[in-house]
C-alpha atoms as a PDB file:
ATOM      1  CA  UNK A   1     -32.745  12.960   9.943  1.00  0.00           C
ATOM      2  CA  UNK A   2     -33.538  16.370  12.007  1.00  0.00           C
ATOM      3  CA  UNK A   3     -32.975  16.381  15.711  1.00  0.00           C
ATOM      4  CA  UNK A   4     -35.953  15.867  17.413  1.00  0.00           C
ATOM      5  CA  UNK A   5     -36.294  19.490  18.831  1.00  0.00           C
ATOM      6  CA  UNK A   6     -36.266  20.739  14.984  1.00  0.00           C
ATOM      7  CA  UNK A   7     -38.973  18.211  14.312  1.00  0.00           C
ATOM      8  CA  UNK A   8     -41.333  19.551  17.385  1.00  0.00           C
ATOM      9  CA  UNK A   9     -40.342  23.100  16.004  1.00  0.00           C
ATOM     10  CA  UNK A  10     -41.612  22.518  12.568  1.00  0.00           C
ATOM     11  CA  UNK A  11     -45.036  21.198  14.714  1.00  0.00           C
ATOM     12  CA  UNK A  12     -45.756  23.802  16.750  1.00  0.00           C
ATOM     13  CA  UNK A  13     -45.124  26.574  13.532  1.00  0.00           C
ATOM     14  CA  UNK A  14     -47.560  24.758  11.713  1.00  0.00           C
ATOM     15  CA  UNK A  15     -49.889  24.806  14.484  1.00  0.00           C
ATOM     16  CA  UNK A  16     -49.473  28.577  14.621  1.00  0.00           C
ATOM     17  CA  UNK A  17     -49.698  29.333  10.677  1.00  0.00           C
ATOM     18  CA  UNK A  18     -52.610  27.458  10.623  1.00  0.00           C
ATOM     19  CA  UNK A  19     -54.160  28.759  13.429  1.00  0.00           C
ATOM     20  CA  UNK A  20     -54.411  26.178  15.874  1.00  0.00           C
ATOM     21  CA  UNK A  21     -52.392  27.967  18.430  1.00  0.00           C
ATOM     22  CA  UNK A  22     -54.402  31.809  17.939  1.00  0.00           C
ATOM     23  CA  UNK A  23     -52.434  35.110  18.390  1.00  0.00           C
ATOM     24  CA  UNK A  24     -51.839  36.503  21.581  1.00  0.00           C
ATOM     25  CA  UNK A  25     -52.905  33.042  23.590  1.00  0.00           C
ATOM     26  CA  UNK A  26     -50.665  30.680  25.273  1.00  0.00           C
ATOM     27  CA  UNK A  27     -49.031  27.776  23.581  1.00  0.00           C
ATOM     28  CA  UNK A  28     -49.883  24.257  25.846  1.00  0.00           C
ATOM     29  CA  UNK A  29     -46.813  24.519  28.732  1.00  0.00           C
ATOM     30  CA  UNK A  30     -44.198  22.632  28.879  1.00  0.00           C
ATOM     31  CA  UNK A  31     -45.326  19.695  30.543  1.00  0.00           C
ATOM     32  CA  UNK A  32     -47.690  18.948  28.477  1.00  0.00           C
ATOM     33  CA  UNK A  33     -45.900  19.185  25.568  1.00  0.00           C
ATOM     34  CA  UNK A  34     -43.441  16.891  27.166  1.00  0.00           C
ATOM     35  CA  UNK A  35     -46.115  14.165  27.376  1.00  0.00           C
ATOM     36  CA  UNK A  36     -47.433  14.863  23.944  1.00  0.00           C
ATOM     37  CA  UNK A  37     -44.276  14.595  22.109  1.00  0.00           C
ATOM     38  CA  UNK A  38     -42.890  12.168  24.875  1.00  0.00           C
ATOM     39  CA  UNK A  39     -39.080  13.952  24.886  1.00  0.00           C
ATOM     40  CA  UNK A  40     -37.614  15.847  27.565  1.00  0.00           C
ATOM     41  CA  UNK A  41     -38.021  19.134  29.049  1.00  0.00           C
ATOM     42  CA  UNK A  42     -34.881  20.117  27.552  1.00  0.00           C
ATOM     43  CA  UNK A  43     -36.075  19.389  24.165  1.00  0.00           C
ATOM     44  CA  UNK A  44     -39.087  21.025  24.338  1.00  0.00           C
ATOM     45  CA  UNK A  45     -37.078  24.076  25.374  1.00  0.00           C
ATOM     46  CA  UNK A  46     -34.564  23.823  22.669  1.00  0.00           C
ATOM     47  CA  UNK A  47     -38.432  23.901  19.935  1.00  0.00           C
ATOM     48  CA  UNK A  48     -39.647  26.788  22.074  1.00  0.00           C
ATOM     49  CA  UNK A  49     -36.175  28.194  21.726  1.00  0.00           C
ATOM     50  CA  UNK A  50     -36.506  28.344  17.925  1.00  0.00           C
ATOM     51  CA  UNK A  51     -39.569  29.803  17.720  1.00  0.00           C
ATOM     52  CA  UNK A  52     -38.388  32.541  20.257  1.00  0.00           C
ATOM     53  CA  UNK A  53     -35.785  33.524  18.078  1.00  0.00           C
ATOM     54  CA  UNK A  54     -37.758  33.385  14.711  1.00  0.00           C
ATOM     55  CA  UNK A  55     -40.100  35.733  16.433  1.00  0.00           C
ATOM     56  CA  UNK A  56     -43.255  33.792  16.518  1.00  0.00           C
ATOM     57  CA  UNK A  57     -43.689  33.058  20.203  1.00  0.00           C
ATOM     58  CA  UNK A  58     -42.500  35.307  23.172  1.00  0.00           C
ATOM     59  CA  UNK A  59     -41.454  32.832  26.170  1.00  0.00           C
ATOM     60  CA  UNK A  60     -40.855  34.763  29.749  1.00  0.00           C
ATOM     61  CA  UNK A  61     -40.428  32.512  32.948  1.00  0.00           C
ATOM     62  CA  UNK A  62     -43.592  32.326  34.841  1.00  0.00           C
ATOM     63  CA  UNK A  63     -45.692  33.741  32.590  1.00  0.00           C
ATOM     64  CA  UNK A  64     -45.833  30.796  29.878  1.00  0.00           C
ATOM     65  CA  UNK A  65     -45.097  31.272  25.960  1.00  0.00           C
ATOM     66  CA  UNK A  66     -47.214  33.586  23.698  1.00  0.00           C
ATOM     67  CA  UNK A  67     -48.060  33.712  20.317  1.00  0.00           C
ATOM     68  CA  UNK A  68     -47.018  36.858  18.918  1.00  0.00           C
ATOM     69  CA  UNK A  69     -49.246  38.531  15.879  1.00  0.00           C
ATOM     70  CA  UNK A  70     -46.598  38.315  13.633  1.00  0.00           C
ATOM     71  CA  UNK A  71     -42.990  37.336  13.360  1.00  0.00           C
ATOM     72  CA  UNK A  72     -41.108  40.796  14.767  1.00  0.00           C
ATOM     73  CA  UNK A  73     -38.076  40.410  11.546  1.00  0.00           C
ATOM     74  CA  UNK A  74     -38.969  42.399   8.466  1.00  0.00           C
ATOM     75  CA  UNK A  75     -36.996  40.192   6.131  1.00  0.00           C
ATOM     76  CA  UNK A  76     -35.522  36.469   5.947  1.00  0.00           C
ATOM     77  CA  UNK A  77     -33.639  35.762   9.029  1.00  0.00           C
ATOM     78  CA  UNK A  78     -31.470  32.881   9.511  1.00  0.00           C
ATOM     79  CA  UNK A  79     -29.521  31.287  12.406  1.00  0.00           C
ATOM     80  CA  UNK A  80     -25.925  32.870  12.146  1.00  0.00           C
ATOM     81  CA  UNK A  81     -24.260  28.944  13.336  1.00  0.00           C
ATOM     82  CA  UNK A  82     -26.552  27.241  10.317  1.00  0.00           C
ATOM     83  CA  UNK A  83     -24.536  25.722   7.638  1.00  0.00           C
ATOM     84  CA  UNK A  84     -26.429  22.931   6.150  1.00  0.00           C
ATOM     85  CA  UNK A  85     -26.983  24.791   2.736  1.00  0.00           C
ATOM     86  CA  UNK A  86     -29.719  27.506   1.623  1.00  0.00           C
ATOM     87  CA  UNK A  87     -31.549  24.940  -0.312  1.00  0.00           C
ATOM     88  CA  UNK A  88     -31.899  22.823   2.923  1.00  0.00           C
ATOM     89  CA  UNK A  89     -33.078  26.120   4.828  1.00  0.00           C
ATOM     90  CA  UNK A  90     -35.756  27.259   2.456  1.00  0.00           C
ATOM     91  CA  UNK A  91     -37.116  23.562   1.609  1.00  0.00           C
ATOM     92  CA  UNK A  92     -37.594  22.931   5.603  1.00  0.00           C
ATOM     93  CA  UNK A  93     -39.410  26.612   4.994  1.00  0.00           C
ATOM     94  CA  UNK A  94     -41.359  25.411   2.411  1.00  0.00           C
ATOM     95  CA  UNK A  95     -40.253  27.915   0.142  1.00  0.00           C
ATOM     96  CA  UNK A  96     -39.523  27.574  -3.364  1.00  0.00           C
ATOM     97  CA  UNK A  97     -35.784  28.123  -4.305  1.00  0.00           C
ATOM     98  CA  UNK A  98     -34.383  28.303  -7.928  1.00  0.00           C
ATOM     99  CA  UNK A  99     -30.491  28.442  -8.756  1.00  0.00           C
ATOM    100  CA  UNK A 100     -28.997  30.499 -11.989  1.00  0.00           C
ATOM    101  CA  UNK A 101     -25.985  29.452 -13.005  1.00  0.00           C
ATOM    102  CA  UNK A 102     -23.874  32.753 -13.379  1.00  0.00           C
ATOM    103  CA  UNK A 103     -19.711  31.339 -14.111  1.00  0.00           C
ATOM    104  CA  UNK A 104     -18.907  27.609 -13.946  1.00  0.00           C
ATOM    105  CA  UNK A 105     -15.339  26.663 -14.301  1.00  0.00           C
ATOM    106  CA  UNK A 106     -11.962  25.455 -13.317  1.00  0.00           C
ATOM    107  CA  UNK A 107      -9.466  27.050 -11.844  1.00  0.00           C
ATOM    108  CA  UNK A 108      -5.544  27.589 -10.328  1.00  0.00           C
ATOM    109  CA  UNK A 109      -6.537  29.362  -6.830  1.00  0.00           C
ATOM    110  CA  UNK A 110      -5.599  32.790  -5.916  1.00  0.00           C
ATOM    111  CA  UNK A 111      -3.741  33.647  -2.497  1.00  0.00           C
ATOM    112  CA  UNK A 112      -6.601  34.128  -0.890  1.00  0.00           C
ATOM    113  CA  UNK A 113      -8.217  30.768  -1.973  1.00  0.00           C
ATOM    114  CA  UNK A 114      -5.206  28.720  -1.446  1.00  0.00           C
ATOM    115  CA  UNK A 115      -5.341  29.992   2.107  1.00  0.00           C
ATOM    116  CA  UNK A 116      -9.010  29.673   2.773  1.00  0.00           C
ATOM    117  CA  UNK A 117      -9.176  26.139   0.975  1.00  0.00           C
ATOM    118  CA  UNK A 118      -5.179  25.270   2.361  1.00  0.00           C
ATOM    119  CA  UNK A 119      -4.209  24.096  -0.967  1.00  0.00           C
ATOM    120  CA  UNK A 120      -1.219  24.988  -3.153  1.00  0.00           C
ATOM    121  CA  UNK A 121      -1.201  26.934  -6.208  1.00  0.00           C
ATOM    122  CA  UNK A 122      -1.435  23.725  -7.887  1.00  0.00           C
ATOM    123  CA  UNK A 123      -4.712  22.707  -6.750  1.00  0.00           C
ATOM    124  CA  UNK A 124      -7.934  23.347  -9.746  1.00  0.00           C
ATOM    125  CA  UNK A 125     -10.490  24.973  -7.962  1.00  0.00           C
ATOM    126  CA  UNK A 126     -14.247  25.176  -9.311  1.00  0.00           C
ATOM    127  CA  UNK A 127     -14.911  28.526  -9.693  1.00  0.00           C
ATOM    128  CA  UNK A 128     -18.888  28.965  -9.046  1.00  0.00           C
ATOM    129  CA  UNK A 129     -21.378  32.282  -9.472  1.00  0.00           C
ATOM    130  CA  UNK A 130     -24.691  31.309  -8.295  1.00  0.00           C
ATOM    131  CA  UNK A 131     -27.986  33.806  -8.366  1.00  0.00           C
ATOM    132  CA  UNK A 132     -30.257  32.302  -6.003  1.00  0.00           C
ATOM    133  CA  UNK A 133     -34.045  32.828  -6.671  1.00  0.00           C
ATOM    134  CA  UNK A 134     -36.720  32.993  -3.760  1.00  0.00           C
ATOM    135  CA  UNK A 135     -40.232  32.982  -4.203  1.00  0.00           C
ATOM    136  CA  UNK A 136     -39.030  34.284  -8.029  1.00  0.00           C
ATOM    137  CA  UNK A 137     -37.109  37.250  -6.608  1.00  0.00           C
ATOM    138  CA  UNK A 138     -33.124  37.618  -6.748  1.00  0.00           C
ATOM    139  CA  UNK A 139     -32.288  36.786  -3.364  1.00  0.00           C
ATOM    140  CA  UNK A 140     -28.431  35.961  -2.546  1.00  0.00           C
ATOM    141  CA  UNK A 141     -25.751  35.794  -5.319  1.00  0.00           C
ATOM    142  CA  UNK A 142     -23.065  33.164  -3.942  1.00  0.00           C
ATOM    143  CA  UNK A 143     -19.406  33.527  -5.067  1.00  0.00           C
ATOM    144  CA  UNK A 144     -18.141  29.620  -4.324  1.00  0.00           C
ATOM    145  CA  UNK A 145     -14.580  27.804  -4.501  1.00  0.00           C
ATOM    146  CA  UNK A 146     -14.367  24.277  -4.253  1.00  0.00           C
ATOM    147  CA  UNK A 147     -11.442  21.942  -4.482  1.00  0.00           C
ATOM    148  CA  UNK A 148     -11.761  19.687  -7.514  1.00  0.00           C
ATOM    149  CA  UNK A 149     -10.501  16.624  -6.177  1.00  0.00           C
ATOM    150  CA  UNK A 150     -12.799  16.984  -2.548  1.00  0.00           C
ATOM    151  CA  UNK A 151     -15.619  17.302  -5.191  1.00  0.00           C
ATOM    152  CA  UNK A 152     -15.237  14.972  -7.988  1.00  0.00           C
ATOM    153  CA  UNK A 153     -17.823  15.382 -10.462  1.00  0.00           C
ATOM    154  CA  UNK A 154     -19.447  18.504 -10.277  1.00  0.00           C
ATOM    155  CA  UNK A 155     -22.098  19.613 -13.234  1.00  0.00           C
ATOM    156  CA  UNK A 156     -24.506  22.422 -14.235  1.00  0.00           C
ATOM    157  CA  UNK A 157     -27.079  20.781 -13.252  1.00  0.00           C
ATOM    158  CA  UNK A 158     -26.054  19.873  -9.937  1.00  0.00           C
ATOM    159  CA  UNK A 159     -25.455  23.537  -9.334  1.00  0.00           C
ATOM    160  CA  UNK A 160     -28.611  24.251 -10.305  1.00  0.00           C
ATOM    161  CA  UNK A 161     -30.480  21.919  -7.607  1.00  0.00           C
ATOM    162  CA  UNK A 162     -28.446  21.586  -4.451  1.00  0.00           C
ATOM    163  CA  UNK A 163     -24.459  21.334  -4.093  1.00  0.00           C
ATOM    164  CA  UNK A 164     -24.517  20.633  -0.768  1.00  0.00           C
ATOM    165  CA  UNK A 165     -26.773  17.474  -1.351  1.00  0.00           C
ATOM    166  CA  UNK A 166     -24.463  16.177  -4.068  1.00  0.00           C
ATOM    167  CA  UNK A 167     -21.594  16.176  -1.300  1.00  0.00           C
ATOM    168  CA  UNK A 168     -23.449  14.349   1.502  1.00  0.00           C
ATOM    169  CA  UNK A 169     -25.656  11.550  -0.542  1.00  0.00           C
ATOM    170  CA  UNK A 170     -23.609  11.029  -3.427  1.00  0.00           C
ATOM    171  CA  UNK A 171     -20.298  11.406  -2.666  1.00  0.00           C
ATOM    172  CA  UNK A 172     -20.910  10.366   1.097  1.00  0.00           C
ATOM    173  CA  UNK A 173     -18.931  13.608   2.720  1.00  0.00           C
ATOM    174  CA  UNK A 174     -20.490  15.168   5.896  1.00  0.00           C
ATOM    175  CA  UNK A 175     -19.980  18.302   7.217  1.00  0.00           C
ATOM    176  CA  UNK A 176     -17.905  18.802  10.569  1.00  0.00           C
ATOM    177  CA  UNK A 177     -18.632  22.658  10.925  1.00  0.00           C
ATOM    178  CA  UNK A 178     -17.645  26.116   9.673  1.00  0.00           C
ATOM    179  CA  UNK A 179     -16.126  29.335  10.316  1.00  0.00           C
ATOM    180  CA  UNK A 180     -18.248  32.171   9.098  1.00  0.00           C
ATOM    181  CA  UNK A 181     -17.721  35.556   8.787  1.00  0.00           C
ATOM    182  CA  UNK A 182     -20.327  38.603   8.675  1.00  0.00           C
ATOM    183  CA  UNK A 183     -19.769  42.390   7.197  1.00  0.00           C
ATOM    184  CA  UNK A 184     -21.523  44.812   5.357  1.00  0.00           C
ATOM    185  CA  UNK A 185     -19.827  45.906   2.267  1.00  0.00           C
ATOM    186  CA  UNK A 186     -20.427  47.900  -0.924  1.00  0.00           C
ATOM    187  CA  UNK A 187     -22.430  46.920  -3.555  1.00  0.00           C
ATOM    188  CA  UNK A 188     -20.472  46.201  -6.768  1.00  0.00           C
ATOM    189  CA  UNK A 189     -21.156  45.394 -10.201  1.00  0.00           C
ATOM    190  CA  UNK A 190     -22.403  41.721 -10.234  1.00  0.00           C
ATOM    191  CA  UNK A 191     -24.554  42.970  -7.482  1.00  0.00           C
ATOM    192  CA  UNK A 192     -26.193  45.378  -9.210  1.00  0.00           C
ATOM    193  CA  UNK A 193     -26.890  43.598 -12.418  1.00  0.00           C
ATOM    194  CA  UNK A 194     -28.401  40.187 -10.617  1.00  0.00           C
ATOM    195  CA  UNK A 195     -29.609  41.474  -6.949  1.00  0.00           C
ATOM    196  CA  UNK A 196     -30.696  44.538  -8.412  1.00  0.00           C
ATOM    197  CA  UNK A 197     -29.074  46.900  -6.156  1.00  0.00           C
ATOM    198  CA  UNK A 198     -28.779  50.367  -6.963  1.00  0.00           C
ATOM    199  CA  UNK A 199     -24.816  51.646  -6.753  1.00  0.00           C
ATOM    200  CA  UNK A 200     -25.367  53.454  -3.245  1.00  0.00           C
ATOM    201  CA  UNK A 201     -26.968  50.098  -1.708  1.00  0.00           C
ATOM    202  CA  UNK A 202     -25.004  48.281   0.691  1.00  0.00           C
ATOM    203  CA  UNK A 203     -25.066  44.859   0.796  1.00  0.00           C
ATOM    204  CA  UNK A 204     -24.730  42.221   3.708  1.00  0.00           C
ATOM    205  CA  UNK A 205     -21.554  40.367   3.018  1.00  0.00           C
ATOM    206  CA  UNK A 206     -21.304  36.261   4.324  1.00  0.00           C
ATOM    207  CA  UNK A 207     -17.796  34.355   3.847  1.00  0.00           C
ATOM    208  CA  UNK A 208     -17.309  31.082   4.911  1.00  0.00           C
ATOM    209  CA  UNK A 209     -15.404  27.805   5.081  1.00  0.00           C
ATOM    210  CA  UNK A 210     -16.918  24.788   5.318  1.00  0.00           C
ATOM    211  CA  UNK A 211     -14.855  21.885   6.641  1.00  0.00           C
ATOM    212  CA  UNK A 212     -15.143  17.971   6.340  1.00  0.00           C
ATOM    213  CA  UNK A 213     -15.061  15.413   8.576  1.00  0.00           C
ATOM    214  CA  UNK A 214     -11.304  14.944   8.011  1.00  0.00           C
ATOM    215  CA  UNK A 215     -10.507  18.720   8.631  1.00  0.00           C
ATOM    216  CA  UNK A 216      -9.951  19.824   5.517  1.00  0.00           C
ATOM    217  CA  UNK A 217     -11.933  22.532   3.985  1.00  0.00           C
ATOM    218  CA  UNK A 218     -14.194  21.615   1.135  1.00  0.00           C
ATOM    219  CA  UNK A 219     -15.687  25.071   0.706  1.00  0.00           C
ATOM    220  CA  UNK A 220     -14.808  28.716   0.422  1.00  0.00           C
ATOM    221  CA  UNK A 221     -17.461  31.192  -0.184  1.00  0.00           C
ATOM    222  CA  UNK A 222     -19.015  34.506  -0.665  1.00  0.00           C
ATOM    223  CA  UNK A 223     -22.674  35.159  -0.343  1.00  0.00           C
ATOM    224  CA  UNK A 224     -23.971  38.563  -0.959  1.00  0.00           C
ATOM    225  CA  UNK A 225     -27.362  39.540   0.124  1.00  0.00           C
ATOM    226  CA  UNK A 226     -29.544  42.405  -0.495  1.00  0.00           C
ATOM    227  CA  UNK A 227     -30.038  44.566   2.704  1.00  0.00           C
ATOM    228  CA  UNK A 228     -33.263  44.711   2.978  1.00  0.00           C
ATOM    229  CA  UNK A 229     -33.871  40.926   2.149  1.00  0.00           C
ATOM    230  CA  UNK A 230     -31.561  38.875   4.180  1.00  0.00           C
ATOM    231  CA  UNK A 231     -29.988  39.284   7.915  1.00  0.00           C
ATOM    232  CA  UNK A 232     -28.442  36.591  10.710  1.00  0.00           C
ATOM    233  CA  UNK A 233     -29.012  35.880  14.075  1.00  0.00           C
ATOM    234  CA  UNK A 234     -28.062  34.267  17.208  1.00  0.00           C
ATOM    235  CA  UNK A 235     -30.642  32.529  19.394  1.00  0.00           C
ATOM    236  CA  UNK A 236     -29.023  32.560  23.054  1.00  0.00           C
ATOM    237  CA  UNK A 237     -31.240  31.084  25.494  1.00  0.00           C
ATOM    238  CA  UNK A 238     -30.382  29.248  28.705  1.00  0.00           C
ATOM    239  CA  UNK A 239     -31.973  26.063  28.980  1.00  0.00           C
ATOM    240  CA  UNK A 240     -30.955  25.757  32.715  1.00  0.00           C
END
């Protein structure tokens, strides 16, 4: 179940898509939103907050929060701290998301996987290439390691829905949080046969472990994403 501040969120960006709330007017204030959605101030901050960051309202102290003509990012942006899974993202976007399966198989891990995953040489590993589709366009080609006994069960066709779904309703595993790195990077050849980058392009690189509930990691990954498709941000507001 969303938090109740993602809920009001999704509300108010419907209101603006669809016009209700017109460009370059002010959004209700706080206060009344308050009584419509009957939460606190701090939650209605935390919606407004979201919106700020997305680019679709401008909120200055004083002076009330504006709709702005047009979201100010050229490309997909998504919260830098959000880890619930791209097919989450884009369905809460109503967007349509499709998943290629590149490589499926099992592995012994590499140094670097054993360290990321902190499992011995021993361990199998799935081994998982995934092109994901937006909108039918190559979007973000995911390079994923899982540990085979966190993840019991894994098929093609799970990979080709959601993985991270799988993990939470079927196998009953939740997600206690992740470490993420960010870096640009150079394009290389899977790149530039599935994101269709050229050899000069560079490409936004994403790695990231994922851990459990228990503390130990149940994902290591690699998402690379076109330039000019796909950045990260961080909303920082203070909701003093």
């Amino acid at each position: 179940m969303k938090p109740k501040y993602e809920e009001i969120a999704d509300t108010l960006r419907e209101r603006i898509k669809n016009n209700i709330y017109k460009t370059d007017t002010l959004i209700p204030n706080q206060t009344d939103l308050v009584k419509e959605f009957n939460v606190s101030r701090m939650t209605v901050k935390k919606a407004i907050g979201i919106l700020v960051m997305e680019g679709l309202l401008y909120s200055q102290r004083g002076s009330g929060t504006k709709v702005l003509n047009r979201s100010f990012w050229d490309k997909d942006t998504s919260p830098a701290n959000e880890y619930d899974g791209l097919s989450k993202q884009m369905h809460d976007r109503h967007k349509e998301l499709k998943s290629e399966v590149i490589l499926f198989e099992v592995e012994f891990p590499s140094k670097e996987v054993q360290e990321r995953l902190a499992i011995s040489e021993e361990q199998p590993v799935y081994k998982i290439i995934r092109l994901r589709i937006l909108e039918n366009e190559p979007f973000i080609l995911e390079h994923t390691y899982m540990p085979c006994d966190l993840v019991p069960g894994l098929t093609t066709d799970i990979l080709k829905e959601s993985i991270y779904t799988y993990i939470k309703e079927q196998l009953s595993l939740d997600f206690a949080g992740a470490y993420r790195n960010i870096q640009a990077d150079k394009s290389d050849k899977y790149d530039q046969q599935y994101l269709k980058c050229k050899k000069d392009d560079p490409v936004l690189e994403v790695q990231q472990v994922v851990y459990s509930k228990n503390g130990r990691p149940i994902e290591f990954s690699c998402s690379r994403n076109r330039y000019d498709q796909r950045s990260y941000s961080i909303l920082n507001v203070d909701y003093a």
